[in-house]
C-alpha atoms as a PDB file:
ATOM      1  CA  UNK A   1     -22.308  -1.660 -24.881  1.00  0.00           C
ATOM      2  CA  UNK A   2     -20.653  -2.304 -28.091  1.00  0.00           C
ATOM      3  CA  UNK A   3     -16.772  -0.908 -28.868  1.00  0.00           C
ATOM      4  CA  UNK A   4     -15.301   0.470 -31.763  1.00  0.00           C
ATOM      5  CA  UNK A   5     -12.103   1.602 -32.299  1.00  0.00           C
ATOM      6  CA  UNK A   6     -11.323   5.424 -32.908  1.00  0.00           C
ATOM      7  CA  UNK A   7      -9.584   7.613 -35.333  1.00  0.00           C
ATOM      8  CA  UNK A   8      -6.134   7.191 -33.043  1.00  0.00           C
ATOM      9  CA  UNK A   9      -6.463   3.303 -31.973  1.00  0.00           C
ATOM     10  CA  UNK A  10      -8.515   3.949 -28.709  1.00  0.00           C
ATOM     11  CA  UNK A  11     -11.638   2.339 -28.296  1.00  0.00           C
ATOM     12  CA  UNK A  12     -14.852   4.311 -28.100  1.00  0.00           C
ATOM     13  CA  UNK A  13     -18.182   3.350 -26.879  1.00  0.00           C
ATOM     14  CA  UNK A  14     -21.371   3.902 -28.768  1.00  0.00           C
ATOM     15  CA  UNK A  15     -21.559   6.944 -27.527  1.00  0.00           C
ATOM     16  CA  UNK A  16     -18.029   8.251 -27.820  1.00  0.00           C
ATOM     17  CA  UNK A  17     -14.623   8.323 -25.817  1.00  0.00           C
ATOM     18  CA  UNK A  18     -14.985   6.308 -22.534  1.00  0.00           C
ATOM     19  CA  UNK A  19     -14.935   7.818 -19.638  1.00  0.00           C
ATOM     20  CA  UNK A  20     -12.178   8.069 -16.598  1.00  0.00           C
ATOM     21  CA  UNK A  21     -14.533   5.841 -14.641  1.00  0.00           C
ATOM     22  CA  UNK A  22     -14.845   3.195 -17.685  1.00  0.00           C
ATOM     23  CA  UNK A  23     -11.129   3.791 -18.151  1.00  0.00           C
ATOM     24  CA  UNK A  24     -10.054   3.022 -14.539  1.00  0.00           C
ATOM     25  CA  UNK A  25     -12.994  -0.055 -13.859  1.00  0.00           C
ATOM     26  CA  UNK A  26     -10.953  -1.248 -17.053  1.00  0.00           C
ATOM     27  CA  UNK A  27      -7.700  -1.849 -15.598  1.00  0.00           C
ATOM     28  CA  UNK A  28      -9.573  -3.061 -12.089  1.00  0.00           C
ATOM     29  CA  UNK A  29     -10.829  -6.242 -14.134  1.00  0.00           C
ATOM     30  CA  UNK A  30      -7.790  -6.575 -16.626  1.00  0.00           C
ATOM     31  CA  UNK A  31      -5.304  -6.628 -14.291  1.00  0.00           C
ATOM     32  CA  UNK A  32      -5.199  -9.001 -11.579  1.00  0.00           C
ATOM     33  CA  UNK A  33      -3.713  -9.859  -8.225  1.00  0.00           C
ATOM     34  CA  UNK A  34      -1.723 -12.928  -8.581  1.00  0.00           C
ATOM     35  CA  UNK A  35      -3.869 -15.145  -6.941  1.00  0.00           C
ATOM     36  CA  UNK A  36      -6.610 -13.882 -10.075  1.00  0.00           C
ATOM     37  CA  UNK A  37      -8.910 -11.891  -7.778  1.00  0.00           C
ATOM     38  CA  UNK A  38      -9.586  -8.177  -8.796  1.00  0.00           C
ATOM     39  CA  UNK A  39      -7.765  -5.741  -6.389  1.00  0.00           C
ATOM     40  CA  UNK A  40      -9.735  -4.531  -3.981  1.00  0.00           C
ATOM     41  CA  UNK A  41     -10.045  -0.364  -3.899  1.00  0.00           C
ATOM     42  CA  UNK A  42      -8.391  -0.648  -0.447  1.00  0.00           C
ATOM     43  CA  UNK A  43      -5.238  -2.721  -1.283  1.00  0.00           C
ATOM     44  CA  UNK A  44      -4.710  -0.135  -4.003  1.00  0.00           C
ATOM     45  CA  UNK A  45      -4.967   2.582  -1.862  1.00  0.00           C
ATOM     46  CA  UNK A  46      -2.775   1.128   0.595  1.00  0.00           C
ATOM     47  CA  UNK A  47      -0.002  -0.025  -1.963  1.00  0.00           C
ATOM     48  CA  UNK A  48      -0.203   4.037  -3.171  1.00  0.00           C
ATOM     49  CA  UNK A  49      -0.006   5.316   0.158  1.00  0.00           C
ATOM     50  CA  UNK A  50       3.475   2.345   0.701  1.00  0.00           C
ATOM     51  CA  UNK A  51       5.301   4.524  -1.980  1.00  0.00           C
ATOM     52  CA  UNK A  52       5.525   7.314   0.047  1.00  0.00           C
ATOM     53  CA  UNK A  53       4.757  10.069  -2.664  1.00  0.00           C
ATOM     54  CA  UNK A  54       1.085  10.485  -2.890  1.00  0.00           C
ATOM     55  CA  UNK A  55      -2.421   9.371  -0.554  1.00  0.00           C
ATOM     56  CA  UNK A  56      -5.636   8.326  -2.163  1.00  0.00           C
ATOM     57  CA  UNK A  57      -8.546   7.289  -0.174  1.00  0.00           C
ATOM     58  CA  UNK A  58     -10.010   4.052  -0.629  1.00  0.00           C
ATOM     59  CA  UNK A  59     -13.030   5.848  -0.977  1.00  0.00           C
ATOM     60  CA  UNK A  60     -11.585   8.124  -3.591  1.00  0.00           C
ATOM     61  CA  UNK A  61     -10.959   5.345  -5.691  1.00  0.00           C
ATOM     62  CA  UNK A  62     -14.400   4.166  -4.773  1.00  0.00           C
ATOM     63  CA  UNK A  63     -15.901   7.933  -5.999  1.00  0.00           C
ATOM     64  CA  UNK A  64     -13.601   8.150  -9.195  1.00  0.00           C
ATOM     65  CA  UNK A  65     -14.826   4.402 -10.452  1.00  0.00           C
ATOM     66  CA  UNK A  66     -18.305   5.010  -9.457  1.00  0.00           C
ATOM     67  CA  UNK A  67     -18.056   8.345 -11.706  1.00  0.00           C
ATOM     68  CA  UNK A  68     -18.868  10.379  -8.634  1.00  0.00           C
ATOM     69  CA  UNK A  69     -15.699  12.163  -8.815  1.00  0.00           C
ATOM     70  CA  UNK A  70     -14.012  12.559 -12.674  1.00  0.00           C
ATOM     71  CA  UNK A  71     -10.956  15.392 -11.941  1.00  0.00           C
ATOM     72  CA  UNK A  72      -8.260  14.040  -9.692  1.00  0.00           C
ATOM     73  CA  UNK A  73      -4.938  15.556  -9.260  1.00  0.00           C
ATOM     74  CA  UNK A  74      -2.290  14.240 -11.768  1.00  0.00           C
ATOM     75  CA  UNK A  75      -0.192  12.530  -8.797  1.00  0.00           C
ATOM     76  CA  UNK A  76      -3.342  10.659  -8.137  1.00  0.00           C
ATOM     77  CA  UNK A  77      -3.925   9.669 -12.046  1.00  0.00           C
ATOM     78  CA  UNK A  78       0.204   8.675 -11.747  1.00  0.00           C
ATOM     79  CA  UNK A  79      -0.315   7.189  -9.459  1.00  0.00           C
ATOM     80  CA  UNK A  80      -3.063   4.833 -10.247  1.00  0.00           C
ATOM     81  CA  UNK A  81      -0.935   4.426 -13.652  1.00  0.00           C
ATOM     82  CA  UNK A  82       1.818   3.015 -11.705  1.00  0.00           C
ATOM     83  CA  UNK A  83       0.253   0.536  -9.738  1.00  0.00           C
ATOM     84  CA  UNK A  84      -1.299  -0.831 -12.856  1.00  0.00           C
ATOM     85  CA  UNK A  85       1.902  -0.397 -14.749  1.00  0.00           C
ATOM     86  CA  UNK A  86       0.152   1.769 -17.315  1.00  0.00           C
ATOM     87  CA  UNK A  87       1.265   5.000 -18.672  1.00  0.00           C
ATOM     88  CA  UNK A  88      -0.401   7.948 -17.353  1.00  0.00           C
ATOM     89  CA  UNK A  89      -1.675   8.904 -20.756  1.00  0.00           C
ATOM     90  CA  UNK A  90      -3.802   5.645 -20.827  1.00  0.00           C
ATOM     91  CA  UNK A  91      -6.684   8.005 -18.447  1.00  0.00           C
ATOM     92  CA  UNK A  92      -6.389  10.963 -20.818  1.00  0.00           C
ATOM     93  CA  UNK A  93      -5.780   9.706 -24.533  1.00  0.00           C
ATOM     94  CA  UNK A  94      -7.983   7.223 -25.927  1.00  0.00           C
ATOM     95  CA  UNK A  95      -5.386   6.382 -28.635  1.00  0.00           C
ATOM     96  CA  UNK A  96      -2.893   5.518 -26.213  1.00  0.00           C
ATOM     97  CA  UNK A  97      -5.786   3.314 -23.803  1.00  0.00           C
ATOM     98  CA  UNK A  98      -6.665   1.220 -26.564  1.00  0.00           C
ATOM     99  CA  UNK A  99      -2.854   0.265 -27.668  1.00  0.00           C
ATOM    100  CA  UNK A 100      -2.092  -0.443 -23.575  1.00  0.00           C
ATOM    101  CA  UNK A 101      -5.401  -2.655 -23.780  1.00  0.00           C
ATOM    102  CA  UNK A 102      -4.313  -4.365 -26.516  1.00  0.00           C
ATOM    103  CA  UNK A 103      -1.392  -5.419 -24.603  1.00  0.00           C
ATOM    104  CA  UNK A 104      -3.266  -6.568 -21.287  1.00  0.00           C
ATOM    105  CA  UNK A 105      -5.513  -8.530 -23.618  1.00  0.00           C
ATOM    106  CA  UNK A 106      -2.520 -10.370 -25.418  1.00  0.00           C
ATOM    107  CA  UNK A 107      -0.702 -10.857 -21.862  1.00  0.00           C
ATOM    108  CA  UNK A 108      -3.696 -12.220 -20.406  1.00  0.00           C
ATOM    109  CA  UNK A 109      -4.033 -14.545 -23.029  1.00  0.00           C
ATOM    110  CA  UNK A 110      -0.166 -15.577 -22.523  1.00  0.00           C
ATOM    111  CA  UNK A 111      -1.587 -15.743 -18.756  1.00  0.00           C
ATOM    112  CA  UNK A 112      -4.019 -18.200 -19.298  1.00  0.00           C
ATOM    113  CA  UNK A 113      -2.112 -20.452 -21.661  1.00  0.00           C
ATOM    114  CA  UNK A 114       0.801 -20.691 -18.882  1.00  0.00           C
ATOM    115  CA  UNK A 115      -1.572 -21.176 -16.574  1.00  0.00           C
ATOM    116  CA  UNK A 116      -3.088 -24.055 -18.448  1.00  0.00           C
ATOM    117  CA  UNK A 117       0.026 -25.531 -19.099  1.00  0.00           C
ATOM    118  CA  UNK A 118       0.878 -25.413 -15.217  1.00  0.00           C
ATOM    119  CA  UNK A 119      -2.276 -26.908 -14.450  1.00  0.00           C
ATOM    120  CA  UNK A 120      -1.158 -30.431 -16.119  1.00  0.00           C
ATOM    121  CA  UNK A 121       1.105 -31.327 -13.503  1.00  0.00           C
ATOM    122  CA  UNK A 122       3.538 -32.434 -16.405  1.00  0.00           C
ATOM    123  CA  UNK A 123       4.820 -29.266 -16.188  1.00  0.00           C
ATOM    124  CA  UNK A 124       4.946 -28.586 -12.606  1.00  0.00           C
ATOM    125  CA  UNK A 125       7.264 -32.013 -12.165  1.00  0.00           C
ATOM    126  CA  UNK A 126       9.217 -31.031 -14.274  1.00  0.00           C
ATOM    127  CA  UNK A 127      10.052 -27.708 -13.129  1.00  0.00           C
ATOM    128  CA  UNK A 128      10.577 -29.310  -9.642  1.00  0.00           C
ATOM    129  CA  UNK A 129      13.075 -31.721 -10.837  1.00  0.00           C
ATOM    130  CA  UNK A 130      15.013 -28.728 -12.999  1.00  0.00           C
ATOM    131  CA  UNK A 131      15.126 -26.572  -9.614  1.00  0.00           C
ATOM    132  CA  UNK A 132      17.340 -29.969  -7.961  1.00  0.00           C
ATOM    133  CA  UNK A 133      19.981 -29.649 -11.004  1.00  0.00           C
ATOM    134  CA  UNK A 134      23.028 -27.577 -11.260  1.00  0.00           C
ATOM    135  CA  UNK A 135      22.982 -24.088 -13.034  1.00  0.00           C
ATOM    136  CA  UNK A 136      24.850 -26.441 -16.238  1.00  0.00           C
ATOM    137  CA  UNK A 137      22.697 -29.056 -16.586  1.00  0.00           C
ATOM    138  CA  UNK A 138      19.746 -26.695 -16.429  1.00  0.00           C
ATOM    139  CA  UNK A 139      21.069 -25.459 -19.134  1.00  0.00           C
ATOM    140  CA  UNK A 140      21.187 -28.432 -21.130  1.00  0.00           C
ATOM    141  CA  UNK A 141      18.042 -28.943 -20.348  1.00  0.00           C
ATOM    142  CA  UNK A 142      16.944 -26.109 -21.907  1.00  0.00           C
ATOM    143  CA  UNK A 143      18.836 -26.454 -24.947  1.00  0.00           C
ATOM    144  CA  UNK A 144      17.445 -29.533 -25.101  1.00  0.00           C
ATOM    145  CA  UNK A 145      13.773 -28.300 -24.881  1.00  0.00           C
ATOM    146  CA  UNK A 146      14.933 -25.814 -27.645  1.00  0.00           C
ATOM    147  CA  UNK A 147      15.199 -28.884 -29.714  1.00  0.00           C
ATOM    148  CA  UNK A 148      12.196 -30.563 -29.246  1.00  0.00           C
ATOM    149  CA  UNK A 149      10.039 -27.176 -29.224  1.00  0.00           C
ATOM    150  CA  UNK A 150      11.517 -26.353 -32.249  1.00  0.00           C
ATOM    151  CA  UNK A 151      10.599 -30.247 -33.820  1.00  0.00           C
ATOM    152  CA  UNK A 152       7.112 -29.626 -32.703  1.00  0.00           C
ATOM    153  CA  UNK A 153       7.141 -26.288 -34.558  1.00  0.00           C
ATOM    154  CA  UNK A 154       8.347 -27.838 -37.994  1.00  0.00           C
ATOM    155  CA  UNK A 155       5.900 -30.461 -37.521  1.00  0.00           C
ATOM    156  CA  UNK A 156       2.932 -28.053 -37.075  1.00  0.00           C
ATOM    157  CA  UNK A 157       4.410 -26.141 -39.602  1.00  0.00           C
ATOM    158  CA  UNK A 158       5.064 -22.907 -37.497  1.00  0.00           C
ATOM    159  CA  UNK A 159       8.344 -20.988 -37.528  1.00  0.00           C
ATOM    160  CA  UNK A 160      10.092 -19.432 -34.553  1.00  0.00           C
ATOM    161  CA  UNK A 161      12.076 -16.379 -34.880  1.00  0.00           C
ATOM    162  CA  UNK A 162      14.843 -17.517 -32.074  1.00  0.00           C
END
């Protein structure tokens, strides 16, 4: 299904504003666990039900992503915004949805270039070797990498705003 973006930022589908369902499916594949895998509906229920202040079933969250169900109760929509660290609005403004997806898109982008970096080696050594040095030469380590990034910079001819 093809998306467009609305009068106020959100996206809309072909056929209009997307629905809770869409909405909540959204954040189930944007945002992961930190091992990469999708959260399951019953780890998110459980981490709700940790905080104390509101239940949701596993199988409500099941209902309300199938579509089955489409008017919870606002604690459960605050819920569900918290564990996600979205604002509530994001399930009930499609102006506000599209600017939070925006920046899920551009942090999973920052993701996956970390996580290429990591994936080197280069960089894993040399975070092991940092974590054996005192708190001051750490820091002129860093400095030092300050330098160099900034080098590379010129010579690609990119600017940093540091």
């Amino acid at each position: 299904m093809a998306e467009a973006i609305g009068p106020e930022g959100g996206r809309l589908s072909e056929q209009g504003p997307r629905s809770l369902a869409e909405k909540i499916n959204h954040l189930f594949d944007a945002i992961r666990s930190p091992s990469g895998q999708e959260y399951s509906n019953e780890y998110v229920a459980a981490s709700i039900g940790k905080g104390g202040v509101t239940t949701i079933s596993q199988s409500y969250i099941w209902q309300l992503r199938k579509g089955k169900k489409d008017n919870p109760t606002i604690s459960h929509l605050q819920s569900l915004a918290d564990f996600f660290g979205v604002p509530v609005a994001y399930f009930v403004d499609d102006g506000v949805a599209g600017k939070v997806e925006g920046k899920i898109e551009a942090l999973r982008a920052q993701q996956e270039r970390v996580s290429e970096a990591i994936g080197t080696g280069d960089v894993k050594l040399m975070a092991m070797r940092a974590g054996e040095l005192s708190p001051e030469r750490r820091r002129q380590v860093m400095d030092l990498l300050d330098v160099v990034y900034r080098l590379e910079q010129a010579e690609r001819g990119q600017t940093t705003n540091d």
